[in-house]
Every structure is written in C-alpha cells, then in structure tokens.
Protein backbone atom coordinates (compact mmCIF):
# COMPACT_ATOMS: atom_id res chain seq x y z
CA UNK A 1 90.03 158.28 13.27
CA UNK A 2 89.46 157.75 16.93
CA UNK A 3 92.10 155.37 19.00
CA UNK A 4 89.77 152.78 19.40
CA UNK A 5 89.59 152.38 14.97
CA UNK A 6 93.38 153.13 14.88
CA UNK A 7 94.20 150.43 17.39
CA UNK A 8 91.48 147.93 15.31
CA UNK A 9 93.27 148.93 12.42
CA UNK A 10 96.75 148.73 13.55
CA UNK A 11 97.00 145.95 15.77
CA UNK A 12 95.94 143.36 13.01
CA UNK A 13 98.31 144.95 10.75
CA UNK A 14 101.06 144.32 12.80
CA UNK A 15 100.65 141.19 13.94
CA UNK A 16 99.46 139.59 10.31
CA UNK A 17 103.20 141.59 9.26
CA UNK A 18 104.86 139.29 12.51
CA UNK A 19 103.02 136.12 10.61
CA UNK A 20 104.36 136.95 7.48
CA UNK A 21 108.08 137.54 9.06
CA UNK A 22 108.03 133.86 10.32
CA UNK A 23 106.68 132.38 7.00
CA UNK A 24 109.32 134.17 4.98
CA UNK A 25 111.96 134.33 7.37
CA UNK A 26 114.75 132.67 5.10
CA UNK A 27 113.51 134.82 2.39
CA UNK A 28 113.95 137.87 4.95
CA UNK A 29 117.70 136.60 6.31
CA UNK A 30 118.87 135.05 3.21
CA UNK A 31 119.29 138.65 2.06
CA UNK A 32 122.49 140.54 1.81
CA UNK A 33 122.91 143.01 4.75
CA UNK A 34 120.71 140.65 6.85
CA UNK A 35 123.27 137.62 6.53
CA UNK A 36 126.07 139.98 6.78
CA UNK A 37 124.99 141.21 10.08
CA UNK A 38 124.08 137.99 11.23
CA UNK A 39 127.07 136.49 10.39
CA UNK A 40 128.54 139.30 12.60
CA UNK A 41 126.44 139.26 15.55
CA UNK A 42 127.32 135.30 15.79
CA UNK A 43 130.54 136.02 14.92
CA UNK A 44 131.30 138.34 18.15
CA UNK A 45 129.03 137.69 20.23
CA UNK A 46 128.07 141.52 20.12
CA UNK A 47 125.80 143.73 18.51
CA UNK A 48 126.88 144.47 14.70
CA UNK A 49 126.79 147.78 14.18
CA UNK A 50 128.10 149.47 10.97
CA UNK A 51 129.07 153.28 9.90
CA UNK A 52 128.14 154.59 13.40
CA UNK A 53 124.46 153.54 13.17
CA UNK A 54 123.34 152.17 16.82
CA UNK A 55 120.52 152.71 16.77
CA UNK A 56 120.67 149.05 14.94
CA UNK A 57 120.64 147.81 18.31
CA UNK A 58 116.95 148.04 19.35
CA UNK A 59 116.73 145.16 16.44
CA UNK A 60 119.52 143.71 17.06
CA UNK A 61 118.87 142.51 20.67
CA UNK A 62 116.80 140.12 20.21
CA UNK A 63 118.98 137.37 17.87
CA UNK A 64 121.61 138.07 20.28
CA UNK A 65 119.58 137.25 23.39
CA UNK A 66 118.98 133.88 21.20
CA UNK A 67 122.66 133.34 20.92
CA UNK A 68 123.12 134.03 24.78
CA UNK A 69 120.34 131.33 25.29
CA UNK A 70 122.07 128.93 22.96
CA UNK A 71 118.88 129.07 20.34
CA UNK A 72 119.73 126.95 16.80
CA UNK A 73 120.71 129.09 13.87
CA UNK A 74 117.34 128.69 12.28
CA UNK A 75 116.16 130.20 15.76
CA UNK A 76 117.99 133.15 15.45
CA UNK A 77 117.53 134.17 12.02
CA UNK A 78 113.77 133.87 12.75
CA UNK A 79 114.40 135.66 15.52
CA UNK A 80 115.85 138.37 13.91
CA UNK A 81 112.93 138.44 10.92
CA UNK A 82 110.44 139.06 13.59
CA UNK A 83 112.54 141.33 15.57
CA UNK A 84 112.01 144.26 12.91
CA UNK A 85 108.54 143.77 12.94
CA UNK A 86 108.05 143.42 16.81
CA UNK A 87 109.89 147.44 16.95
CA UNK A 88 107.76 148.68 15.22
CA UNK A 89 104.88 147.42 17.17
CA UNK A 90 106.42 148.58 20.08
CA UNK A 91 106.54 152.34 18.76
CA UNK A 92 102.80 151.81 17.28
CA UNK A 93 102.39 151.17 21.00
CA UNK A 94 104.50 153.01 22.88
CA UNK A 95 102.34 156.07 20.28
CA UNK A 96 98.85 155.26 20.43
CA UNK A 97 98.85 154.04 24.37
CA UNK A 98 101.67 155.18 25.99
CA UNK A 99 101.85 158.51 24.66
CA UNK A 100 98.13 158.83 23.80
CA UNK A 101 99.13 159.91 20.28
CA UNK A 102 96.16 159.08 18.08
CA UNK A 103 97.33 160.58 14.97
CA UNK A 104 101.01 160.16 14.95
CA UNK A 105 100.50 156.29 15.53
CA UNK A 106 98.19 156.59 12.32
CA UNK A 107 100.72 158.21 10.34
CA UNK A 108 103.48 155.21 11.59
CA UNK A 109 100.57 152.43 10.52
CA UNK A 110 99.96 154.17 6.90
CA UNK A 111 104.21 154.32 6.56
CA UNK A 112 104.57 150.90 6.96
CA UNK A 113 101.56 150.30 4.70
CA UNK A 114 101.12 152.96 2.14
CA UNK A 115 104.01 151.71 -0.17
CA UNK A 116 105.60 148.38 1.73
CA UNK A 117 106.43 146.00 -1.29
CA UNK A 118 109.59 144.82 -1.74
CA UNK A 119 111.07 146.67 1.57
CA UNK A 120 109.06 144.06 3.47
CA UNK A 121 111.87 141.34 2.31
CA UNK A 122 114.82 143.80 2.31
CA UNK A 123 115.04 144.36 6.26
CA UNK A 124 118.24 145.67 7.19
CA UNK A 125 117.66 149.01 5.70
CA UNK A 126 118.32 151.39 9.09
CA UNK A 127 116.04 154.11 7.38
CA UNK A 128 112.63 151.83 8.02
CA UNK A 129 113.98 151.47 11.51
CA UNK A 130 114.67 155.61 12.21
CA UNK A 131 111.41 156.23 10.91
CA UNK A 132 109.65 154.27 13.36
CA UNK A 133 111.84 155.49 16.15
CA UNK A 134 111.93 159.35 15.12
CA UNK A 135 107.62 158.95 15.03
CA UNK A 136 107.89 158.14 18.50
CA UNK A 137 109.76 161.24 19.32
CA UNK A 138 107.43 163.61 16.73
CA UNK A 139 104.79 162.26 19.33
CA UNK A 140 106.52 163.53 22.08
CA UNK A 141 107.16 166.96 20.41
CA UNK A 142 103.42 167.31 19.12
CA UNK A 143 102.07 166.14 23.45
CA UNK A 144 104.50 168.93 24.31
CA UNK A 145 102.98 171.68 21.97
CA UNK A 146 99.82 170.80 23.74
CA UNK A 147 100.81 171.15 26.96
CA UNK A 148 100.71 174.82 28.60
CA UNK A 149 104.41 174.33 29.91
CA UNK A 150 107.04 172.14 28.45
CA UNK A 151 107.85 168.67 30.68
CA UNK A 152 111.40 168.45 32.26
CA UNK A 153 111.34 165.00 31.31
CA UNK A 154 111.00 165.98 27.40
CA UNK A 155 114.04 168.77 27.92
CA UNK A 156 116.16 165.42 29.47
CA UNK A 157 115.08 162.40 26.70
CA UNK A 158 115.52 165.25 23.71
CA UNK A 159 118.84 165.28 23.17
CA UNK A 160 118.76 161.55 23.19
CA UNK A 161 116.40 161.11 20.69
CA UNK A 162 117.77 163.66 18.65
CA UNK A 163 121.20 162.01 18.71
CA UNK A 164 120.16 158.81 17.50
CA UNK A 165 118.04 160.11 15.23
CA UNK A 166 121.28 162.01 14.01
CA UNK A 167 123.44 158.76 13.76
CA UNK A 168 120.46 156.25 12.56
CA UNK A 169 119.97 157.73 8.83
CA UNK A 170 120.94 160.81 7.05
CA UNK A 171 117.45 160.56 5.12
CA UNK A 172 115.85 161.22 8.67
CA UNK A 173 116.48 164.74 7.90
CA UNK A 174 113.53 165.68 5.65
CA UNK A 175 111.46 163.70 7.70
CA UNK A 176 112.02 165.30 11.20
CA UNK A 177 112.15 168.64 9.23
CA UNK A 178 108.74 168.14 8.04
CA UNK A 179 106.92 167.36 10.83
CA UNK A 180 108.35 170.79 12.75
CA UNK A 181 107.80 172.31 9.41
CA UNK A 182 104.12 170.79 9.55
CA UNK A 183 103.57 171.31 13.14
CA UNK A 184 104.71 175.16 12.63
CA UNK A 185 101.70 175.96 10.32
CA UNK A 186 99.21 173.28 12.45
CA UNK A 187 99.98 175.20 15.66
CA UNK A 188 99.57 178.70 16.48
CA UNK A 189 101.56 178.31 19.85
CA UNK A 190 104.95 177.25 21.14
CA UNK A 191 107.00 177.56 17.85
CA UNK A 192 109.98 178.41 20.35
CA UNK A 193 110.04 174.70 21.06
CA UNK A 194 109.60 173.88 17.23
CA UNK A 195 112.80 176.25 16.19
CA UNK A 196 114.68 175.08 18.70
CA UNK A 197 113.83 171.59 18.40
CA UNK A 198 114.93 172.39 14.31
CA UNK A 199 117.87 174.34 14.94
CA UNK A 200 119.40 171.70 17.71
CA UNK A 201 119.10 168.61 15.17
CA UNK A 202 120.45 170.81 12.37
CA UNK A 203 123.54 171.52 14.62
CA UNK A 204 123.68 167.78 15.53
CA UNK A 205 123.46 166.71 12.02
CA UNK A 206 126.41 169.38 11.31
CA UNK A 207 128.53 168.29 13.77
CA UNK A 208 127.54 164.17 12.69
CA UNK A 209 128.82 165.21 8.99
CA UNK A 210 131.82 166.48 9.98
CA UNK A 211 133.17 164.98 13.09
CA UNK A 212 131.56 161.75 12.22
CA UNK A 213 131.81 161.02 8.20
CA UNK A 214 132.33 157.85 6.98
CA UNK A 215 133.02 156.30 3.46
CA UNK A 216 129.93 155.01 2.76
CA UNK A 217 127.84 158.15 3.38
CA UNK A 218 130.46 159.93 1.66
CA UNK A 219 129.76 157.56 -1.68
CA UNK A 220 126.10 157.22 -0.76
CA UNK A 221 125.33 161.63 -1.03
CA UNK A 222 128.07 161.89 -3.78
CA UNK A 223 124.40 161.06 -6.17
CA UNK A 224 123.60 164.85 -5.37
CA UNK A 225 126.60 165.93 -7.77
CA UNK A 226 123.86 164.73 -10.33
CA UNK A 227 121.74 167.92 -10.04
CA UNK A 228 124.65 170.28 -11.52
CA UNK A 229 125.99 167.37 -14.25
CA UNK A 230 122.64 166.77 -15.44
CA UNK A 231 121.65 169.99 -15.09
CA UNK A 232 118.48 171.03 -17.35
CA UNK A 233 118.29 167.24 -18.84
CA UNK A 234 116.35 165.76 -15.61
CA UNK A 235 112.81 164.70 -16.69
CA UNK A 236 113.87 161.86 -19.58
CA UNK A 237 116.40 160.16 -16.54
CA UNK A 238 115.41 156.50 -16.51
CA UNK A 239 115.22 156.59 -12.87
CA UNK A 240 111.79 158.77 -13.18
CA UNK A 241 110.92 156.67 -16.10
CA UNK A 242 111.18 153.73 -13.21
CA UNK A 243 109.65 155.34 -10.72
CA UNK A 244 106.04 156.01 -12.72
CA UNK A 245 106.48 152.00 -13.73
CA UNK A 246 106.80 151.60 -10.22
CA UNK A 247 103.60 153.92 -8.96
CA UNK A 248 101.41 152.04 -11.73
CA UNK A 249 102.15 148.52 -10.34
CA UNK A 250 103.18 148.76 -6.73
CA UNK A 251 103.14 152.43 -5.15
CA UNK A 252 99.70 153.85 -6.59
CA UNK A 253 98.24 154.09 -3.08
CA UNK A 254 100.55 156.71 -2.09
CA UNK A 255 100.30 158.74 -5.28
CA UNK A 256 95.92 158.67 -4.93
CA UNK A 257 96.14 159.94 -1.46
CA UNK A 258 98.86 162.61 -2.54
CA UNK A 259 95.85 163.67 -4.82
CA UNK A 260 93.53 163.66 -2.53
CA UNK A 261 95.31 166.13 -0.35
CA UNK A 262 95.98 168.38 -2.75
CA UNK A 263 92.52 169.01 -4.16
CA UNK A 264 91.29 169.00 -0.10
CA UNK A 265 94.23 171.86 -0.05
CA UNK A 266 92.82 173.76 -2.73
CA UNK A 267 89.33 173.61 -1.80
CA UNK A 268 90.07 174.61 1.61
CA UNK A 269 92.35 177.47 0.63
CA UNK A 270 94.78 175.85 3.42
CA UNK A 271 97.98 176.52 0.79
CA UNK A 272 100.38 176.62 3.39
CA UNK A 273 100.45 172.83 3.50
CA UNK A 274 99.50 172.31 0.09
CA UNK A 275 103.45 174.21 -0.32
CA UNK A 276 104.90 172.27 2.25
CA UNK A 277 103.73 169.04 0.47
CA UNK A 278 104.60 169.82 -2.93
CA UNK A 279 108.15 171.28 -2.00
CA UNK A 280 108.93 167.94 0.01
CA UNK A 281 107.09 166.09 -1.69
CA UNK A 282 108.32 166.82 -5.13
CA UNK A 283 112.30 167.72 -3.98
CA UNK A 284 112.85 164.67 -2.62
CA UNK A 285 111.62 162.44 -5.16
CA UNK A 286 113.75 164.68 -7.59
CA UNK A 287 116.76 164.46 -5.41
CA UNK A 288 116.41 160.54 -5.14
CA UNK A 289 115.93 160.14 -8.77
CA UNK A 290 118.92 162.34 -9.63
CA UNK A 291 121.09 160.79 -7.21
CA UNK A 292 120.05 157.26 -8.91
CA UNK A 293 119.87 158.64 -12.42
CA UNK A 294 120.85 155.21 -14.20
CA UNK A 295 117.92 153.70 -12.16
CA UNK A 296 118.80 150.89 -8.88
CA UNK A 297 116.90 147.64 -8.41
CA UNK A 298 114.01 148.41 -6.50
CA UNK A 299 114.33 147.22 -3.43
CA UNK A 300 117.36 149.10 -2.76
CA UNK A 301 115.60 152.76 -3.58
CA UNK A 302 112.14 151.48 -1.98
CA UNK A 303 112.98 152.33 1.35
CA UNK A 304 113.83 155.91 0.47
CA UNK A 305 111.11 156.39 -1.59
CA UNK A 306 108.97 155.43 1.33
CA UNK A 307 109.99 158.99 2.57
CA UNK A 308 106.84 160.24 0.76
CA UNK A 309 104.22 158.46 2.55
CA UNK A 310 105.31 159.92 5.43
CA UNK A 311 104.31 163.68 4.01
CA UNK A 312 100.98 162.01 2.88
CA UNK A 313 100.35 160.51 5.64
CA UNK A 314 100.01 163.96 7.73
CA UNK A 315 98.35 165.43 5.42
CA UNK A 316 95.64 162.63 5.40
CA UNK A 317 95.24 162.12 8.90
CA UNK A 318 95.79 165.80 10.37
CA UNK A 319 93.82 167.20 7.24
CA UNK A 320 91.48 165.22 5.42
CA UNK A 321 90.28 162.48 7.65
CA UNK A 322 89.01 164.96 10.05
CA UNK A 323 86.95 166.80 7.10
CA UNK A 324 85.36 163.02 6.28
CA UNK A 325 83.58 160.43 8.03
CA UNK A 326 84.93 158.41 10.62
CA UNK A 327 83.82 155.31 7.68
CA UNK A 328 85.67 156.67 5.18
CA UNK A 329 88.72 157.49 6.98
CA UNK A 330 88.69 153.60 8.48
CA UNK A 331 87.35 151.84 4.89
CA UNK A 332 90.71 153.78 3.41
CA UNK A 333 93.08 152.90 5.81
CA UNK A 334 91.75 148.97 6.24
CA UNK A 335 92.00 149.29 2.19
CA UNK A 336 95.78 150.31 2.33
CA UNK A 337 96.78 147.77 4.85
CA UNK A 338 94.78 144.97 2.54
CA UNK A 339 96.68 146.48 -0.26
CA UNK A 340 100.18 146.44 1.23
CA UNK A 341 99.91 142.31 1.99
CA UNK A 342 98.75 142.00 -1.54
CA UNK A 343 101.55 143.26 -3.09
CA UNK A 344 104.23 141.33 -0.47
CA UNK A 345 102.42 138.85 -1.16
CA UNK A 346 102.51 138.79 -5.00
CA UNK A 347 106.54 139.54 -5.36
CA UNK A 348 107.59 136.39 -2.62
CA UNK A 349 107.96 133.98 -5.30
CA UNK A 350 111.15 137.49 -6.38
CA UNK A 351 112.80 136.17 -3.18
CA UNK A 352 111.66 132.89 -2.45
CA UNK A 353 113.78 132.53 -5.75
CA UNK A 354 116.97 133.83 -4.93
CA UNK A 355 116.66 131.92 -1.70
CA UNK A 356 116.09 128.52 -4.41
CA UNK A 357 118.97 129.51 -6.31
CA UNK A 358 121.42 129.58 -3.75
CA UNK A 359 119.22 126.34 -2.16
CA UNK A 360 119.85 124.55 -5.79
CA UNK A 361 123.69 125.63 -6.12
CA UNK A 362 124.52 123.91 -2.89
CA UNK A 363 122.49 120.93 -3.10
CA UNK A 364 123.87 120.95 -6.83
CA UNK A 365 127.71 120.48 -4.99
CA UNK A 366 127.04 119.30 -2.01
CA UNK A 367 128.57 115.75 -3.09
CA UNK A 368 131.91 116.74 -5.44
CA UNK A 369 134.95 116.28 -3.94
CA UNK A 370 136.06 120.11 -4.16
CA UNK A 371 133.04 122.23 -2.29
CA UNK A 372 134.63 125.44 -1.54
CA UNK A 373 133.78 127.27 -4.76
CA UNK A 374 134.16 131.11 -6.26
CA UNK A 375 131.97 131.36 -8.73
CA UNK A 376 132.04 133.57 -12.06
CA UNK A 377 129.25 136.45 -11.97
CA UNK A 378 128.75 135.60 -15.45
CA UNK A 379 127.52 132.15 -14.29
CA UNK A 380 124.98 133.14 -11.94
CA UNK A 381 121.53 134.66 -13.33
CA UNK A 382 122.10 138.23 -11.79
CA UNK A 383 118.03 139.44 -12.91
CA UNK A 384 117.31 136.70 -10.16
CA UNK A 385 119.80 137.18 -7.05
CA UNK A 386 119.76 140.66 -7.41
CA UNK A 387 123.42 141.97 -6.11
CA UNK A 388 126.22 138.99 -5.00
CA UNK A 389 128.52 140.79 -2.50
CA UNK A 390 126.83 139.23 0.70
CA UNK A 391 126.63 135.51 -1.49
CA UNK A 392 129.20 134.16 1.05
CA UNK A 393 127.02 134.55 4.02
CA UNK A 394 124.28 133.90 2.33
CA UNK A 395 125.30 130.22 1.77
CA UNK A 396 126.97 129.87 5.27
CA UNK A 397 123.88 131.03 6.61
CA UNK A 398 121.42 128.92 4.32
CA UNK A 399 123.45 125.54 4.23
CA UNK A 400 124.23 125.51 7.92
CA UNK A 401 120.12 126.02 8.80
CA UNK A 402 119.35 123.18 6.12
CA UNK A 403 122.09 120.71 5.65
CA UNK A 404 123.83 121.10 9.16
CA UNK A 405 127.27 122.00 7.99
CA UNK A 406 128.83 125.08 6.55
CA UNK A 407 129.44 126.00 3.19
CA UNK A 408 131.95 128.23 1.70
CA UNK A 409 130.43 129.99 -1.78
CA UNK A 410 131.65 133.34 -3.13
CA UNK A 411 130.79 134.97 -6.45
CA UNK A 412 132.91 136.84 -7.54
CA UNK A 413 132.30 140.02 -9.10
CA UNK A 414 135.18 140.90 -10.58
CA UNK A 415 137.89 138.84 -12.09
CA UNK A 416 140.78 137.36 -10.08
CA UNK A 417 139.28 139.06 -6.88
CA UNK A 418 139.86 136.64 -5.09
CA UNK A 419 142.89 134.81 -6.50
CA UNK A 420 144.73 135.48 -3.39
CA UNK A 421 142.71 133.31 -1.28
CA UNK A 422 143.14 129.95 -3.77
CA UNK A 423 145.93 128.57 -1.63
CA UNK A 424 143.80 129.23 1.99
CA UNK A 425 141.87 125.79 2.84
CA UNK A 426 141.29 126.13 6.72
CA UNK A 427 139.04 129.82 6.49
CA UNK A 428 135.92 131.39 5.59
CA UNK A 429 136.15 133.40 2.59
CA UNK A 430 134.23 137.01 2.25
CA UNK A 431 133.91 140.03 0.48
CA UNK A 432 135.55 141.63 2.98
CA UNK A 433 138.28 139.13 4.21
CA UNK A 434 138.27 135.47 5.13
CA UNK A 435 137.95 134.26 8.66
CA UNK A 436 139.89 131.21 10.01
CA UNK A 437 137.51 128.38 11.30
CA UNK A 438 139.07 128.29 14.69
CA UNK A 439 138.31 131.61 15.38
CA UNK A 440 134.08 131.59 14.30
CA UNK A 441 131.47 129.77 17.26
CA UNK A 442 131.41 126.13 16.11
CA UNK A 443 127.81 126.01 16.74
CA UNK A 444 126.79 128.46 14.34
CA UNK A 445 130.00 127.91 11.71
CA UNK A 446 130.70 124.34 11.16
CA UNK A 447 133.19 124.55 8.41
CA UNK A 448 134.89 120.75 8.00
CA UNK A 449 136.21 121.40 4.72
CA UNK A 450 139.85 121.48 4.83
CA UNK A 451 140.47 121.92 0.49
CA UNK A 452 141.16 124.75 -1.47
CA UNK A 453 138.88 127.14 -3.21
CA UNK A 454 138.32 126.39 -7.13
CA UNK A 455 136.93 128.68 -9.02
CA UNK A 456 133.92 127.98 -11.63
C-alpha cells in the first residue's frame, strides 16, 4: 500500500478510535488499573508509575497537565481516555511522515485493529503502549538498513529506545526479536546492525531481570513452570479451548490473514518466513495458554494475545500485499479497521455494565445513614464486574465525577480483610492501605464522611 492509502486508511482509524475514547470514557477509567493510577496521579501530583515501567509516562502526561491547569475530575479522566489513543497517533505519525516508514506504520494500524475487542476498554495495559513505541524504533532500525552508512543520530537515540523498551513490558521481547529476526531474512545487507541491535537488548533485558526484578513479574512469568507440570497434557487445557471460542467470535481476522500468509509462503517457496511465523507464531500462543492454563477473563489475556497480529501483520504487508493489488491490499485493511469498531462496539454494553453496577450501588446508598461500606464478594455479581481489587477507586472516582462528593466502597475479597480498618472513620480505604482525608487534594477527594466502615 502506498503512503497516501495508508495515511487514508489510518488517519480515520485513529481519530474515529479518539471519538470512541470520549464516548466511553467512564467505561475506559472506571476500570481497575485506570482508577488506580488515576487515583495516584491526583493523589501526588506526579506521574504514577508502577514496577519500574516509565515508559507510562508518555500517557500519563497529559491528565497531569489537566491537574496542573486545575481541569474537573471528569476532565481528567477524559483526558486520560484519549491520551492512549492520541500516542498512538503520534507514533502512526511520527512512522508514516516523520520517518517515511510506509510499511511499519501499516503494521502499527493493523495491531491496533486486527484483534482490538475488549483491550479497547481495558487501557492501562503497558504492553499496548510498548508496542506502539518499540514500532517507532523498528522504523528507525529498518531506515537504517537502507541507508549505505549507519546515522550517528540512530547510534545516540538506540540505547534509549532500547532501554525503555527493556523496562516498558517483558512481552516486548518476542516482538523486537521478530522484527530483527524478520528483517535478517528480508535484507541481504547490514545484519551487523541487526545482531548487534539483538544482542544489546538481550543484554539489557538480562541485566533488567536481574538487577531490576520485581514481585509482580516474578508472579506474572512463574505461568511458564506450566510447560514442565503439564508436560505432554497441553492440547485439552481450557485456556486453548478459550482461545478457539475466542478466534470464532472476536479474533477471526487475525487467524484468516495468518492463513493467507502461509499458503502465499508455500506457493512462493519463501519458507524462511513461513518458519519464522509458525515458530512465533505458534510458541507464543502455546506459552500464553500454558502460563494461563485454567483460562483468565479475556480482557486480561487480550492484550498479550495481540502479540500475534504483530507477526501477521509483517508478513501481510512486507509479503503479500506487495504480490496483490493495491485494491485488495486497501479493501482488506479498510475491512479490518470496520471490523475492529464492530466488535468494540458490540461488547460496550460488557462495560457500560460494570460502570451501572457500581453507578446503581451508590445511588442505591447514597441516602442511609452509614455510607462507608465493605462489601461481601459473594454479594456482588462477579460474571459482571469482572475482578474487585481496584472497586475502591472505582467508586471514588465514579461518585465524585457524578454526585460531587466522595465515596468510600470496598469489596472485599476475602473474609475479615479488612476488619482492621472498622474502627478508622476519617480515611480512604484501599486494597492497598487507607489514606487519611487530610492528606488527598480536596478538589479531586471530597470525602465528608466522618463514620465507620460497616460491612454488608
């Protein structure tokens, strides 16, 4: 596809994606890490970033900038729905016009089309985010293969990319890896640069898992024990019994063009990359499906499963839209990008309903003399919230944008969690401490309620 269809393509995608952010933004904030990191961000007046990953920041920026400006609440959490959308626009940008990138800026418009369902509400994932950023640097790595002499200014912005990259997923690994892997066959020059480039993230990464570990990549990778204690019993796992459920109703688009390729690999004896597909292809959805062998509510594996349309998506637009018409290429991409707001269009009513839940609950106690509640998991309807560990800000965030004053509502998960907070009536209860009033900004947090908690 030439830039001119990419950009005609892209453009429209992106901005109709910024429409949808602002018409679902409660549905988009009112969401577990988003609330949590909003609530943080207000909170200190500071950029929230967790387990090492700054590279939260470029999204970040702009709900703090609101806060500087003294924006509402609702302000800033609309803020911060579009922000996510506006970065990757940038990149798509920064790709197809700043660094004259035709192909790589296709592959970033097909990733955030190709298998976007439920990922479009679930934001805060940092993986969507590195993807977007690492395509930017894979188009700096593909203009220097085509240059005669590598740039000084790549050898100086290199390691800075590759750092963040390092620090802004561990998933980001397979998908760096494969495009040097990719650009190794596609290239018969400069694989110096490509080694090097491979061999300087893998030491990075090294020196990241060692120096740099934290608890929650520790838990998150422990999954991969799951290969030896299954070990041969891995194709009845529910998880893959999910994931084809999955393909048939949301993620088909990525599984037709993964056929596609292959049969254009076979028929043009190019079995190099037909490998290199399969092998990423096929290891990482094993790996993900081990690691979650129960099965995980969608939404939560979604973003890694995304992974894959990012080896499709090279393989379409280095491989098989060149061997097609420019039509065809353009009819199937406008077709996946109609396809993608479909589908986040038909599961909204998913989150516009835990967003009415927790809208229901409050208006439900809004008037009873004792408002500061912990509520039994096994009275809320878990198939429709999802997961409850960020309910607290949740209901700060959606009571103080609707009814003007805070709320204090925990579910709690496990029984007498928190019975050690019953006898606190002047602080904001969370799953991971409570927070006296005089210490949160009384414009965002406007907690009156001096009782104690109950517990329903």
């Amino acid at each position: 596809m030439s830039r001119k269809w990419t950009l005609l393509t892209g453009l429209p995608a992106f901005l109709a994606l910024i429409v949808l952010s602002v018409l679902y933004y409660k549905e988009r904030t009112v969401m577990l890490d988003v609330s949590y990191h909003l609530f943080n961000i207000l909170k200190d007046g500071g950029f929230a970033i967790q387990i090492n990953r700054f590279g939260a920041a470029m999204t970040q920026a702009l709900p703090l900038l609101g806060m500087k400006a003294g924006f509402s609440l609702g302000s800033i959490a609309l803020l911060y729905s579009v922000s996510f959308v506006l970065f990757y626009l940038a990149c798509f940008l920064v790709i197809l016009l700043g660094l004259r990138n035709t192909k790589v800026a296709l592959c970033l418009l097909l990733f955030h089309t190709m298998m976007v369902t439920h990922s479009f509400y679930w934001i805060q994932c940092e993986f969507i985010q590195g993807v977007s950023f690492s395509f930017v640097y894979i188009a700096m790595i593909e203009n220097e293969l085509r240059r005669e002499k590598t740039a000084a200014l790549f050898h100086a912005l290199s390691p800075v990319f590759l750092v963040t990259i390092v620090f802004f997923y561990p998933l980001l690994l397979f998908v760096l890896l494969f495009a040097l892997a990719y650009f190794h066959i596609h290239y018969r020059e400069k694989h110096a640069l490509l080694r090097a480039t491979a061999l300087s993230y893998l030491a990075l990464f090294g020196i990241k898992v060692v120096f740099f570990k934290t608890g929650y990549d520790a838990q998150a990778m422990s999954g991969v024990n799951n290969i030896i204690t299954l070990f041969p019993k891995y194709i009845m796992i529910q998880a893959n019994k999910n994931f084809i459920r999955y393909c048939l109703h949301d993620y088909y688009m990525v599984i037709i063009f993964f056929l596609a390729a292959v049969v254009f690999y076979l028929r043009a004896g190019l079995y190099r990359k037909l490998l290199l597909l399969c092998i990423f292809f096929s290891g990482l959805l094993f790996l993900i499906n081990v690691s979650y062998f129960h099965g995980a509510e969608q939404f939560y594996l979604e973003p890694q499963y995304r992974i894959l349309s990012v080896f499709v998506a090279f393989s379409l637009v280095y491989d098989v839209f060149p061997a097609v018409r420019e039509r065809t290429a353009v009819i199937a991409v406008a077709a996946t990008v109609v396809l993608a707001f479909v589908r986040i269009l038909q599961v909204q009513p998913v989150y516009s309903g835990r967003v009415d839940w927790f809208r229901s609950y409050l208006h439900a106690t809004e008037w009873e003399k004792d408002k500061k509640i912990i509520v039994r998991q096994q009275e809320v309807p878990m198939d429709r919230i999802k997961m409850s560990w960020g309910s607290s800000y949740e209901c700060w965030l959606l009571s103080t944008m609707e009814q003007g004053s805070s709320r204090s509502v925990i579910i709690e998960e496990t029984p007498g969690e928190f019975d050690w907070a019953m006898g606190n009536n002047r602080s904001f209860l969370t799953k991971w401490g409570a927070f006296d009033y005089h210490s949160l900004n009384k414009k965002y947090f406007r907690f009156t309620d001096t009782g104690y908690y109950i517990k329903r």
